[in-house]
Protein backbone atom coordinates (compact mmCIF):
# COMPACT_ATOMS: atom_id res chain seq x y z
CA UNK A 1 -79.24 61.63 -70.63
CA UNK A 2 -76.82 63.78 -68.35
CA UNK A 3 -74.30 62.29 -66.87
CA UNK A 4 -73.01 63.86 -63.51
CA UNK A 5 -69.73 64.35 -63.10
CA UNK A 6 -67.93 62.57 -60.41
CA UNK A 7 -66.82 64.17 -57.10
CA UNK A 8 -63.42 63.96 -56.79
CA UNK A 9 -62.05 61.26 -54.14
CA UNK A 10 -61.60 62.57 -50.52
CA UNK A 11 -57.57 61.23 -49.64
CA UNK A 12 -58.13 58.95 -47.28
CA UNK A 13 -55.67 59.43 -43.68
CA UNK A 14 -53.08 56.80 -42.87
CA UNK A 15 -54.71 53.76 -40.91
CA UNK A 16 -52.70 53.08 -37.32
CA UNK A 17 -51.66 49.56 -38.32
CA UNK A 18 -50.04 51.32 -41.18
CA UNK A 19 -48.20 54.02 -39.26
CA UNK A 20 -44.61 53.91 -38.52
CA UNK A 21 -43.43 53.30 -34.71
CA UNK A 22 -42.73 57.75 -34.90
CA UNK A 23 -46.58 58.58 -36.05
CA UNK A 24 -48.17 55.89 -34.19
CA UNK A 25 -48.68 58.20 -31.17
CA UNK A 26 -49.48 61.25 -32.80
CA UNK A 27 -52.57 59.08 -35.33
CA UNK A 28 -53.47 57.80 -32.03
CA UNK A 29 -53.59 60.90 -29.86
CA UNK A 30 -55.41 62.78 -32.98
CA UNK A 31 -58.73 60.55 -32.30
CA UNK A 32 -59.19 62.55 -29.19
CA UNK A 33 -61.63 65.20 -29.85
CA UNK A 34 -59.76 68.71 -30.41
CA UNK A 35 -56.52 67.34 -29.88
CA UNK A 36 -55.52 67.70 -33.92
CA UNK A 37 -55.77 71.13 -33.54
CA UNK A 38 -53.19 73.27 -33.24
CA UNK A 39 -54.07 75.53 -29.96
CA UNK A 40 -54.86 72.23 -28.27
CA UNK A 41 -51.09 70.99 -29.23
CA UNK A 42 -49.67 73.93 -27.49
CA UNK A 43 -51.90 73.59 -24.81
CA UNK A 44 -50.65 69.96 -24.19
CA UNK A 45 -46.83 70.72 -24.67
CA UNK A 46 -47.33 72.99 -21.83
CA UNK A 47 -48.30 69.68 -19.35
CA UNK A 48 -44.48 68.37 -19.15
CA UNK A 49 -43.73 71.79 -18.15
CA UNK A 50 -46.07 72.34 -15.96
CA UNK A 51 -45.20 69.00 -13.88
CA UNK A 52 -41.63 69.57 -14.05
CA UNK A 53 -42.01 73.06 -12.69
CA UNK A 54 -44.61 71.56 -9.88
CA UNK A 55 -42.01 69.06 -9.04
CA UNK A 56 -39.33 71.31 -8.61
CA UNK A 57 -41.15 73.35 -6.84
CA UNK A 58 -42.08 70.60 -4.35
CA UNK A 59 -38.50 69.64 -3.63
CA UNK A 60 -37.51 73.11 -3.37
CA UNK A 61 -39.96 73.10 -1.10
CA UNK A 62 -39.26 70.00 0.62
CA UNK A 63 -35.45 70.99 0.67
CA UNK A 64 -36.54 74.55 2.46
CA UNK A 65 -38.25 72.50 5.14
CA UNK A 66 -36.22 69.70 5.99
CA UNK A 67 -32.90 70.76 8.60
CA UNK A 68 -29.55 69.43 7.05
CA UNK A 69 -29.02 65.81 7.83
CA UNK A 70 -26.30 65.28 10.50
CA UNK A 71 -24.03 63.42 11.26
CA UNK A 72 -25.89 61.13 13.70
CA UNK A 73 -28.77 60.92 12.15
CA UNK A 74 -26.92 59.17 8.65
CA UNK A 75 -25.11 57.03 11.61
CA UNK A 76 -28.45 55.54 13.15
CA UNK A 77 -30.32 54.99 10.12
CA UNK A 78 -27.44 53.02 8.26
CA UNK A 79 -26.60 51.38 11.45
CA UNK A 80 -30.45 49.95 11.64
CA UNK A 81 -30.34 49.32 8.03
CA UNK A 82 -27.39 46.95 8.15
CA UNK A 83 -28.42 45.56 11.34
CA UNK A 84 -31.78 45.14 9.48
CA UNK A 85 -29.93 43.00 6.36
CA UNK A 86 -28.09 40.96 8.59
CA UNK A 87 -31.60 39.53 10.80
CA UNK A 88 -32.64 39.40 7.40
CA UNK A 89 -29.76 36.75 6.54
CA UNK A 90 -30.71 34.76 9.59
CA UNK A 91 -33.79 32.90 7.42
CA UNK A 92 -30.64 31.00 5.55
CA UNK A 93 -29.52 30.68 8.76
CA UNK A 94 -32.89 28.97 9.79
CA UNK A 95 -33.29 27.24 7.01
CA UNK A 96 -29.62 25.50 6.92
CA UNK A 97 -30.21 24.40 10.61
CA UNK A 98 -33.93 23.00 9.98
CA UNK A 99 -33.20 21.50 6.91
CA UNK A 100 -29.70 19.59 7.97
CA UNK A 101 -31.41 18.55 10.98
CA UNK A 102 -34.30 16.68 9.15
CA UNK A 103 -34.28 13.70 6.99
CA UNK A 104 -33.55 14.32 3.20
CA UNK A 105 -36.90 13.22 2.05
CA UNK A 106 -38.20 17.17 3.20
CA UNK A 107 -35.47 19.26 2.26
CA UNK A 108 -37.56 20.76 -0.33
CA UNK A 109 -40.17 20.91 1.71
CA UNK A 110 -37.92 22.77 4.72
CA UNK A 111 -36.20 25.43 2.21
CA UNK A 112 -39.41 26.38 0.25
CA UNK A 113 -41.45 27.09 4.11
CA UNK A 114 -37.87 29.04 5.80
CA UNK A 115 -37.71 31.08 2.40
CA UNK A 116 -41.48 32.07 1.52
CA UNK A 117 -42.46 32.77 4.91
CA UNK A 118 -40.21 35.68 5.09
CA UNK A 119 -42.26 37.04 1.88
CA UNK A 120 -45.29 36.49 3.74
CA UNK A 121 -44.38 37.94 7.04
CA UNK A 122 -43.21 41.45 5.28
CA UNK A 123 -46.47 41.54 3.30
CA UNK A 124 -48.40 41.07 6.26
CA UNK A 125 -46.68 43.05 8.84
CA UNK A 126 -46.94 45.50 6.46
CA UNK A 127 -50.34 45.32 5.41
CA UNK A 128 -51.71 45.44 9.34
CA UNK A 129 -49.27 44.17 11.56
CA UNK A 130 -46.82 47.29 11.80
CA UNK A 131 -49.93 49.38 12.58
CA UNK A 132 -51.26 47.02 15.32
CA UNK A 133 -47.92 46.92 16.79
CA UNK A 134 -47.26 50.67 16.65
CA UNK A 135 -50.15 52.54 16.28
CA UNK A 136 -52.52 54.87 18.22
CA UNK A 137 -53.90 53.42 21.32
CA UNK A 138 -57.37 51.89 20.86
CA UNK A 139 -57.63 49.95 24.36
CA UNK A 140 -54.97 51.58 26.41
CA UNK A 141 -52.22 49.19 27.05
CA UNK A 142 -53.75 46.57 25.28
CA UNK A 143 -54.34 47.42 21.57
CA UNK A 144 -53.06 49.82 19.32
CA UNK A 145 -54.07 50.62 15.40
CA UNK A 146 -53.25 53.35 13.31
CA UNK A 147 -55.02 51.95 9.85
CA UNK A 148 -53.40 49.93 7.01
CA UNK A 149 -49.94 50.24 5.95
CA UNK A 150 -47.90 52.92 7.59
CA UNK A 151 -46.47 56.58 6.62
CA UNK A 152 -43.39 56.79 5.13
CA UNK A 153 -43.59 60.34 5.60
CA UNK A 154 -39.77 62.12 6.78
CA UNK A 155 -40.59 64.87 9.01
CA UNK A 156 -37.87 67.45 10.22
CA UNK A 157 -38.50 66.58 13.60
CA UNK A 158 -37.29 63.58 13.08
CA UNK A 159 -34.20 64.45 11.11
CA UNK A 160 -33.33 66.96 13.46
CA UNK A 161 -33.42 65.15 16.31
CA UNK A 162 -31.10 62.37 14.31
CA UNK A 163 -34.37 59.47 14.67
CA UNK A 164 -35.05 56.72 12.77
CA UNK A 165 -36.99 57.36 9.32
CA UNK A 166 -40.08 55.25 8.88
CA UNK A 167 -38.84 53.15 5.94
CA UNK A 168 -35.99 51.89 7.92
CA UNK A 169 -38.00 51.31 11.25
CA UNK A 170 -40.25 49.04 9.38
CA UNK A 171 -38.06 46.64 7.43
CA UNK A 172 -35.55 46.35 11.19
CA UNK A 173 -39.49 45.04 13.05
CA UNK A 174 -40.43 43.44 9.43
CA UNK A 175 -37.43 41.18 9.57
CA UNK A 176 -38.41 40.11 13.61
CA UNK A 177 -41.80 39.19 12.59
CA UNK A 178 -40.31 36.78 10.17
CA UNK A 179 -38.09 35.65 12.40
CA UNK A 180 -40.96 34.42 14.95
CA UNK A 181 -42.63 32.78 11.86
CA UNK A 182 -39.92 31.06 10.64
CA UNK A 183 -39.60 29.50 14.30
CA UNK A 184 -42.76 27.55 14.11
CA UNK A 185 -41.03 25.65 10.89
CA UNK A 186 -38.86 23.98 12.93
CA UNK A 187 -41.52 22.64 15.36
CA UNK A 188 -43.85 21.32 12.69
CA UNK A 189 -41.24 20.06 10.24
CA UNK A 190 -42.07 16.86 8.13
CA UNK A 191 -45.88 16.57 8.36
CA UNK A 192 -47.55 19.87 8.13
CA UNK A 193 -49.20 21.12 4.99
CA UNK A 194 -47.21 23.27 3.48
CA UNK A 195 -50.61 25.69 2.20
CA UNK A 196 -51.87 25.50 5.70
CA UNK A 197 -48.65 26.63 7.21
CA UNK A 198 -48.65 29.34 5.35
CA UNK A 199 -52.24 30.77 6.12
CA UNK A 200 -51.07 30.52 9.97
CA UNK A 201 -47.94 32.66 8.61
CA UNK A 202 -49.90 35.24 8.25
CA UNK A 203 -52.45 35.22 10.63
CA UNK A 204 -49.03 34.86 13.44
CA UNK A 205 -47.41 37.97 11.41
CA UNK A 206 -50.51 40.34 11.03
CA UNK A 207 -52.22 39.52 14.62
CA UNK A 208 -51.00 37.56 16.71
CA UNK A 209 -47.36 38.37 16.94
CA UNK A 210 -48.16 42.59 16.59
CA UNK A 211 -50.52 42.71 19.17
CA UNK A 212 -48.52 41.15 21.91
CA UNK A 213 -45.13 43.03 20.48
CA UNK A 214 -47.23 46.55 21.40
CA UNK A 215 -47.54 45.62 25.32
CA UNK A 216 -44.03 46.02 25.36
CA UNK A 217 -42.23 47.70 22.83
CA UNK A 218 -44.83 50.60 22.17
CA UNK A 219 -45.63 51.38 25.50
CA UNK A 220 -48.17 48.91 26.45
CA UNK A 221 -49.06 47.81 29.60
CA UNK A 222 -46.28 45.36 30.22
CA UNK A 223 -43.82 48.36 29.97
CA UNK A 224 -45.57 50.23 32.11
CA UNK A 225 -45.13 47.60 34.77
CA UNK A 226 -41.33 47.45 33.86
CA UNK A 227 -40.79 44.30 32.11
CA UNK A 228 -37.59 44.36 30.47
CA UNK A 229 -36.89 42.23 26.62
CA UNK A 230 -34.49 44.53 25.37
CA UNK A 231 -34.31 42.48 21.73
CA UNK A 232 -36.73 39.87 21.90
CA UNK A 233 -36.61 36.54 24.10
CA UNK A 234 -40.17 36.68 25.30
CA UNK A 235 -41.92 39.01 22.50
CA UNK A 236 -40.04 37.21 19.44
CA UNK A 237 -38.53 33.62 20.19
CA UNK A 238 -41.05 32.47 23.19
CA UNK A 239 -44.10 33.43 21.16
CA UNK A 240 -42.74 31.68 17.85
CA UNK A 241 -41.49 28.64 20.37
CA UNK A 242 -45.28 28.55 21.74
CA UNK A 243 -46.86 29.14 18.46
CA UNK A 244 -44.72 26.49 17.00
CA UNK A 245 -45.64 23.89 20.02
CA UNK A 246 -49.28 23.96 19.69
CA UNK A 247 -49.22 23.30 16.18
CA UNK A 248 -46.55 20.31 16.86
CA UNK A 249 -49.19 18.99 19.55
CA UNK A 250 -52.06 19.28 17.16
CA UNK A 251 -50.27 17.40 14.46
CA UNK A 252 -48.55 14.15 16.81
CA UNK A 253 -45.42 13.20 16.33
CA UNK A 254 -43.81 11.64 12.76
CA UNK A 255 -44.40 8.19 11.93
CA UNK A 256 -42.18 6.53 13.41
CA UNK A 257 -40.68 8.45 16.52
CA UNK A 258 -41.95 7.06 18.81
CA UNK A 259 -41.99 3.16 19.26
CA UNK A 260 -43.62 2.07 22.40
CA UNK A 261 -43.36 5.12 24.22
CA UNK A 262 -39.70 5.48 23.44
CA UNK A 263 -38.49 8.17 21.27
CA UNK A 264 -36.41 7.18 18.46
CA UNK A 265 -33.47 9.16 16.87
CA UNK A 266 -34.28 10.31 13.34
CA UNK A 267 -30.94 12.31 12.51
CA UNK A 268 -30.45 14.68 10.00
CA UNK A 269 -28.87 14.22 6.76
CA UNK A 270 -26.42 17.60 6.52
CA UNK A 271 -24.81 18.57 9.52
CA UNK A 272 -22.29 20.38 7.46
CA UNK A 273 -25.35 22.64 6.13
CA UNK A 274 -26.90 22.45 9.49
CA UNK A 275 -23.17 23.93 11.59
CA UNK A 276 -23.26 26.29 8.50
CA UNK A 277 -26.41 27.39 9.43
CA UNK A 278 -25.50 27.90 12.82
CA UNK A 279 -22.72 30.40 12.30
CA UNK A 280 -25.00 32.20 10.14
CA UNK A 281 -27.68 32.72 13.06
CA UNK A 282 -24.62 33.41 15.03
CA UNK A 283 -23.52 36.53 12.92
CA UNK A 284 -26.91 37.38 12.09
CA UNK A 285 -27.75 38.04 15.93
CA UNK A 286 -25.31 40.84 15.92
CA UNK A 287 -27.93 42.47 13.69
CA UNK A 288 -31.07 41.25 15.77
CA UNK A 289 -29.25 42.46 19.45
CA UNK A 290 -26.89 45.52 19.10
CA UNK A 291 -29.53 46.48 16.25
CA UNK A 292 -32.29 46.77 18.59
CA UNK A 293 -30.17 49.73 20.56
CA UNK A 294 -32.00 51.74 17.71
CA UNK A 295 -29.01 54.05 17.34
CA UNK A 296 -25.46 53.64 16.73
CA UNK A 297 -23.94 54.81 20.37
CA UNK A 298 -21.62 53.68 22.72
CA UNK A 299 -23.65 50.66 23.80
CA UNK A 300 -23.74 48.88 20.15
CA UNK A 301 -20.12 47.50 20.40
CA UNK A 302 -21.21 46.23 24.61
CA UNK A 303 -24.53 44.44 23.51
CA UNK A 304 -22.24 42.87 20.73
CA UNK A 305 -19.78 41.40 23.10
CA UNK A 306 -22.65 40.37 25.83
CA UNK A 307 -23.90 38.68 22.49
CA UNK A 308 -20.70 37.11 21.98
CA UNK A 309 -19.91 35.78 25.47
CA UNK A 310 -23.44 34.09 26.06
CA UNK A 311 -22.82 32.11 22.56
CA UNK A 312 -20.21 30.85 23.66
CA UNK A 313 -21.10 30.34 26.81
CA UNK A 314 -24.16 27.87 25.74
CA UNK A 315 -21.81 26.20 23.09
CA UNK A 316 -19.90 25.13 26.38
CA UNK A 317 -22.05 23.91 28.47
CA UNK A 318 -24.72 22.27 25.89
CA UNK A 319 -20.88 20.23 25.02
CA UNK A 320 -20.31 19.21 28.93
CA UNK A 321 -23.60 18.29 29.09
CA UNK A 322 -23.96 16.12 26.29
CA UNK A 323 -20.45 14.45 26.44
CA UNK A 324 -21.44 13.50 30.25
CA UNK A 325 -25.09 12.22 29.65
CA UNK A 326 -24.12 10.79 26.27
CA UNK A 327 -21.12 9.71 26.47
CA UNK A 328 -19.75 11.99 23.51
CA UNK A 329 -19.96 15.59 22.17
CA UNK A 330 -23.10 15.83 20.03
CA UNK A 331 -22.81 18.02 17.62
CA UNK A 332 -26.52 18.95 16.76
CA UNK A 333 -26.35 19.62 21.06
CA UNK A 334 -23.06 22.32 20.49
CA UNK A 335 -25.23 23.73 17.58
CA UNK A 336 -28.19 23.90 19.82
CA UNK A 337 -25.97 25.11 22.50
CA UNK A 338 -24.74 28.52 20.56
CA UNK A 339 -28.71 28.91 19.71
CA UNK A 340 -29.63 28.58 23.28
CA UNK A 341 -26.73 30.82 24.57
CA UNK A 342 -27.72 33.82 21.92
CA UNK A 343 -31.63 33.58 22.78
CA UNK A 344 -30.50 33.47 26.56
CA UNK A 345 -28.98 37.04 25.70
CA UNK A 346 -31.47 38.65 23.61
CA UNK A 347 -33.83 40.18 26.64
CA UNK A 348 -30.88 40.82 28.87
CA UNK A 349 -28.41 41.97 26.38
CA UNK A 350 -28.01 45.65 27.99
CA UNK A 351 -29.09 44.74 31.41
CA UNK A 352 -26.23 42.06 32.04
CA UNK A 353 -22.81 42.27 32.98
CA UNK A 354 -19.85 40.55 30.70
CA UNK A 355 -19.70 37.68 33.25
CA UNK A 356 -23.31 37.82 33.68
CA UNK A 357 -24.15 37.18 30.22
CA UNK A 358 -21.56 34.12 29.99
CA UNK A 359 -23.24 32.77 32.72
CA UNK A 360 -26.69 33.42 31.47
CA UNK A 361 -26.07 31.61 27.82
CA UNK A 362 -23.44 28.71 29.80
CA UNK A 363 -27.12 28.44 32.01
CA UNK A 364 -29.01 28.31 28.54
CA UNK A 365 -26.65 25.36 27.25
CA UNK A 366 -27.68 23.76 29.81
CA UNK A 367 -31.30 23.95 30.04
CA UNK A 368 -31.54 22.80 26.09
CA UNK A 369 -29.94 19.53 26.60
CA UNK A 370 -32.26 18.38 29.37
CA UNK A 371 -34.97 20.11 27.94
CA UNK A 372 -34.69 18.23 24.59
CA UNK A 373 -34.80 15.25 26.22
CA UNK A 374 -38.10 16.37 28.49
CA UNK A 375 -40.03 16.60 25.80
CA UNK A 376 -39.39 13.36 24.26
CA UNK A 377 -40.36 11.75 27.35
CA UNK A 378 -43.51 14.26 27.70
CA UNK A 379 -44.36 12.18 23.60
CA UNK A 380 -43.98 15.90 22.17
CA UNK A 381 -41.98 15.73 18.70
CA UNK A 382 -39.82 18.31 18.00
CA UNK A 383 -37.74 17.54 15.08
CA UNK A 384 -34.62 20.55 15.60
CA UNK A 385 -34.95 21.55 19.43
CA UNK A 386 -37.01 24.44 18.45
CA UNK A 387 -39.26 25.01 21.63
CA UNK A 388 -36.06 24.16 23.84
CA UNK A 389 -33.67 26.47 22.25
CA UNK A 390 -36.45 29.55 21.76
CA UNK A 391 -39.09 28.79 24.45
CA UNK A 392 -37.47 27.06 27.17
CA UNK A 393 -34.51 29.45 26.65
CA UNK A 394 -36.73 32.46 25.89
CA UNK A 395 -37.88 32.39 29.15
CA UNK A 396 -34.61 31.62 30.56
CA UNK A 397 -33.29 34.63 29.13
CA UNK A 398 -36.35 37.10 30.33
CA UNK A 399 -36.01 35.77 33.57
CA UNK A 400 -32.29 36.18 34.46
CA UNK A 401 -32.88 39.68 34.63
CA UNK A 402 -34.84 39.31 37.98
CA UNK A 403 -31.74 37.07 39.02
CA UNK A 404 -28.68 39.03 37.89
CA UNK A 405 -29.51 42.44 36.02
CA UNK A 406 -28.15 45.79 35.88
CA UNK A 407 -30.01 49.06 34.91
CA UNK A 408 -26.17 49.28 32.61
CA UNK A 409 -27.53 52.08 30.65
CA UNK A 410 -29.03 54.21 33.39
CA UNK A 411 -28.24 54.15 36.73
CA UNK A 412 -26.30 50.85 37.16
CA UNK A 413 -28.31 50.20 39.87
CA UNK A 414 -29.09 46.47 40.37
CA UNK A 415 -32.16 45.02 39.27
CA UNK A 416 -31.91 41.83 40.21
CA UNK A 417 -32.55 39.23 43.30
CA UNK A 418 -28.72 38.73 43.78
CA UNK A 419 -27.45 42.11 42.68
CA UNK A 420 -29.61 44.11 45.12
CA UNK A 421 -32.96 45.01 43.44
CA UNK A 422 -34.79 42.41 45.56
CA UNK A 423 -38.09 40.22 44.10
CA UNK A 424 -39.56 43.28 42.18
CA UNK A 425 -37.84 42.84 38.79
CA UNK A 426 -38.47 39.10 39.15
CA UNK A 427 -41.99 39.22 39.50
CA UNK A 428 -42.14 41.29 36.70
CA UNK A 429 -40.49 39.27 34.45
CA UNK A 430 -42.46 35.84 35.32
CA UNK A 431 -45.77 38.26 34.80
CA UNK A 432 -44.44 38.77 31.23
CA UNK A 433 -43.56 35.50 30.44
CA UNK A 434 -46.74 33.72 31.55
CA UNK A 435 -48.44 36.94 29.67
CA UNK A 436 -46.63 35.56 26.64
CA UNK A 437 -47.74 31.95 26.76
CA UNK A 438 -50.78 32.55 27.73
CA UNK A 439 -51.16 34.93 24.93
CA UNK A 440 -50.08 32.58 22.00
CA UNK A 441 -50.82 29.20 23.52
CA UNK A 442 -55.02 30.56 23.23
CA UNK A 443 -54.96 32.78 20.18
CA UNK A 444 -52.93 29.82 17.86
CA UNK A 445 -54.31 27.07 19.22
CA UNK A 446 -57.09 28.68 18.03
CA UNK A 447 -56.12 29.32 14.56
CA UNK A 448 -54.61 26.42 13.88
CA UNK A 449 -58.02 24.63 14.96
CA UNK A 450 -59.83 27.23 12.63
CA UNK A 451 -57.08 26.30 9.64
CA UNK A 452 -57.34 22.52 10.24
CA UNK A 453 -61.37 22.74 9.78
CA UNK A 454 -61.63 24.94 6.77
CA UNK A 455 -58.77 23.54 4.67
CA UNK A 456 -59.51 19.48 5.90
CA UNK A 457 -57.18 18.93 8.99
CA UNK A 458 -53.18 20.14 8.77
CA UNK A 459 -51.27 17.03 8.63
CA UNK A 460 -50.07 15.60 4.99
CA UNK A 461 -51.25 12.36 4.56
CA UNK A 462 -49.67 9.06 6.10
CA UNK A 463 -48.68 8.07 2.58
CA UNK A 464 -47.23 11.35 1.48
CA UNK A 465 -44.96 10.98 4.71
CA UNK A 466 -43.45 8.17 3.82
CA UNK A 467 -42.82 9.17 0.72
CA UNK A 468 -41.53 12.40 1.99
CA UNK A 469 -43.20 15.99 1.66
CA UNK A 470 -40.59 17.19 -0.93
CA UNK A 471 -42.40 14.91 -3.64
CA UNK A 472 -45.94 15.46 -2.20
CA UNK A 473 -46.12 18.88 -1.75
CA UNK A 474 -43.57 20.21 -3.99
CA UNK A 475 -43.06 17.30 -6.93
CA UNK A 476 -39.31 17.38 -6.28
CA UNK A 477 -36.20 16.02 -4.60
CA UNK A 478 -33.42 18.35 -3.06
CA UNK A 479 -30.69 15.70 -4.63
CA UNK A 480 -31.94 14.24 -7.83
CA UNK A 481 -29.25 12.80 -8.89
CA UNK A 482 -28.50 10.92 -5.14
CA UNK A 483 -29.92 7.88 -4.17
CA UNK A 484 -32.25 8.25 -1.15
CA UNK A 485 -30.75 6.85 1.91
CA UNK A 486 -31.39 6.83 5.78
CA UNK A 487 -35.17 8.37 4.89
């Protein structure tokens, strides 16, 4: 019998688990077909090399085609930029006002709405809502779309001609679109759902707010007729104020405000957080007014004292007021005051004199006090003052233009009825304002309907509001370790 002799053992390669972290990749990379080879190694050593001569050649490119960056144009785009952090800011600002305003119970509740919305606002504005508000004309006048998302693209038109890059355009209108979300919180504070407030976020941020934001401010048809809202008091604060009301008149008022048809006070439970608050809205404006000059000129440091004057303007007379109805200074009225005085402001900003703007937000400090009270007796619960400080005042502050504006930037001829630019300008600006409410009033009263059926109504329970949303909805107190009092 002949026995054959054995074949010698092949050696068996190194298995991955047994490879060290250096030949990991290389055991790895050799089960790709040709790649153990030698030509194919050089082959793929030239791939870095390849890309990093592409991308130089791309920047060289780039850096052949783009003009030097001047002077002006660094100056306007870090000008928007900080004016862009500081509107930014105002959500604390928002949130410190709503949340010392309300009742402890819904702090939670409060801070968690004022600090996600802003999240949800930039992802939808910047999913559609830039575009809609922006874009290409579809409908002339009326609707505008230039696809999802937006360009970033720098072009050296724009750098030489010391504009605003893309980036830095979006974030400054990003942070206004939050800004007329985070409006509405105030209006339906302590009984709204806090999912189905968000879902009207967005639809407000990616529709609603964008589409009525392009009839003025990209050449729709309301600037064509020559409404003036140089920063906002119609387009931003009026249509967050109306949003904000129709969802306040869907849900009724909070258990307990009204007792026989008479309202009943429900104060807040931090006015230190909610004057804090108020200074922070105050400095924040600086971003949201002289910002919205779009450049950093001459005018930036004007708007800023206009600003300035009509604050403090509304912080006086909201005080007169309230000490003569009341009997004593209220300070939640002096807070509302500086609100209503800087949203009195915002449309006429560069179309008012000094004096003109004092008078405007000392007019605006005014009009919140009685219009506070108004609404209580019209059954409509508005926990902060929001619709009186954004909407009444919003329109307050469109219309004074018609009254007592300048073209300050232009001409300086007179706009207004009592500065020689007769009805005209007037007209204008009640056509814009009714546009507005109109507007919002139909498509979120419409929204929030659609909301309330598909998600089982928008109000938290009657149980859950007694208890207080910041357990219901969130499973958590703002101050643990306090006793609940005054709730």
């Amino acid at each position: 019998m002949t026995n054959a002799s054995a074949s010698p053992l092949r050696r068996r390669g190194k298995r991955l688990q047994d490879a060290s972290l250096i030949e990991g990749p290389m055991l790895l990379l050799r089960t790709i077909r040709g790649f153990g080879s030698k030509r194919s190694l050089m082959w793929w050593a030239c791939v870095p090399i390849a890309l990093f001569g592409l991308g130089l050649f791309n920047l060289s490119a780039h850096a052949a085609e783009m003009p030097e960056l001047s002077a002006a144009f660094l100056a306007n785009n870090l000008w928007l930029l900080i004016a862009t952090i500081l509107v930014i800011f105002m959500n604390a600002g928002f949130a410190m006002v709503e949340a010392g305003m309300c009742r402890q119970k819904n702090a939670v509740n409060i801070l968690a709405k004022n600090l996600f919305v802003f999240a949800l606002a930039v992802t939808a504005y910047w999913f559609v809502g830039y575009s809609l508000m922006y874009g290409n004309a579809i409908a002339a006048g009326w609707l505008f779309f230039n696809g999802l998302f937006f360009d970033p693209t720098v072009t050296p038109e724009v750098i030489g001609e010391a504009g605003l890059v893309p980036t830095v355009d979006f974030l400054f209108q990003a942070a206004f679109a939050g800004t007329a979300a985070t409006i509405v919180s105030g209006l339906v504070a302590e009984r709204v759902k806090f999912g189905e407030f968000v879902v009207f976020s967005l639809v407000l941020t990616a529709f609603i707010y964008p589409i009525s934001g392009s009839w003025q401010w990209n050449g729709g048809w309301l600037s064509e007729a020559g409404f003036i809202d140089f920063a906002g008091s119609s387009i931003v604060h009026s249509v967050g104020a109306w949003a904000g009301l129709v969802g306040a008149m869907l849900l009724g008022p909070r258990l307990g405000k009204f007792v026989n048809g008479k309202a009943q006070a429900m104060p807040g439970h931090n006015m230190a957080i909610a004057t804090l608050g108020a200074l922070v809205l105050w400095i924040g404006w600086y971003g949201f007014n002289p910002g919205s000059q779009l450049a950093m000129d001459q005018w930036v440091p004007y708007v800023a004292v206009t600003t300035t004057l009509a604050a403090a303007g509304g912080a006086i007379g909201a005080t007169v007021i309230s000490t003569l109805t009341s009997g004593k200074p209220d300070l939640t009225m002096i807070i509302n005051g500086i609100l209503a005085g800087l949203v009195s402001i915002t449309a006429g900003c560069a179309n008012l004199t000094m004096a003109g703007a004092w008078l405007a937000g000392l007019v605006g400090g005014v009009i919140v006090v009685f219009s506070v009270s108004a609404l209580d007796s019209l059954g409509i619960d508005d926990p902060v003052g929001a619709f009186s400080v954004h909407g009444v005042c919003g329109i307050w502050g469109t219309l004074v233009i018609g009254f007592w504006g300048y073209d300050i930037q232009g001409s300086g001829a007179g706009l207004g009825l009592f500065t020689g630019g007769g009805f005209s300008q007037l007209w204008i600006q009640i056509v814009g304002c009714a546009a507005y409410a109109i507007w919002t009033v139909a498509t979120c009263w419409l929204a929030w309907k659609v909301i309330g059926i598909f998600f089982g109504g928008i109000r938290v329970s009657e149980d859950e509001e007694i208890s207080g949303l910041d357990i219901g909805e969130h499973g958590m107190e703002a101050y643990p370790d306090f006793a609940s009092a005054g709730n």
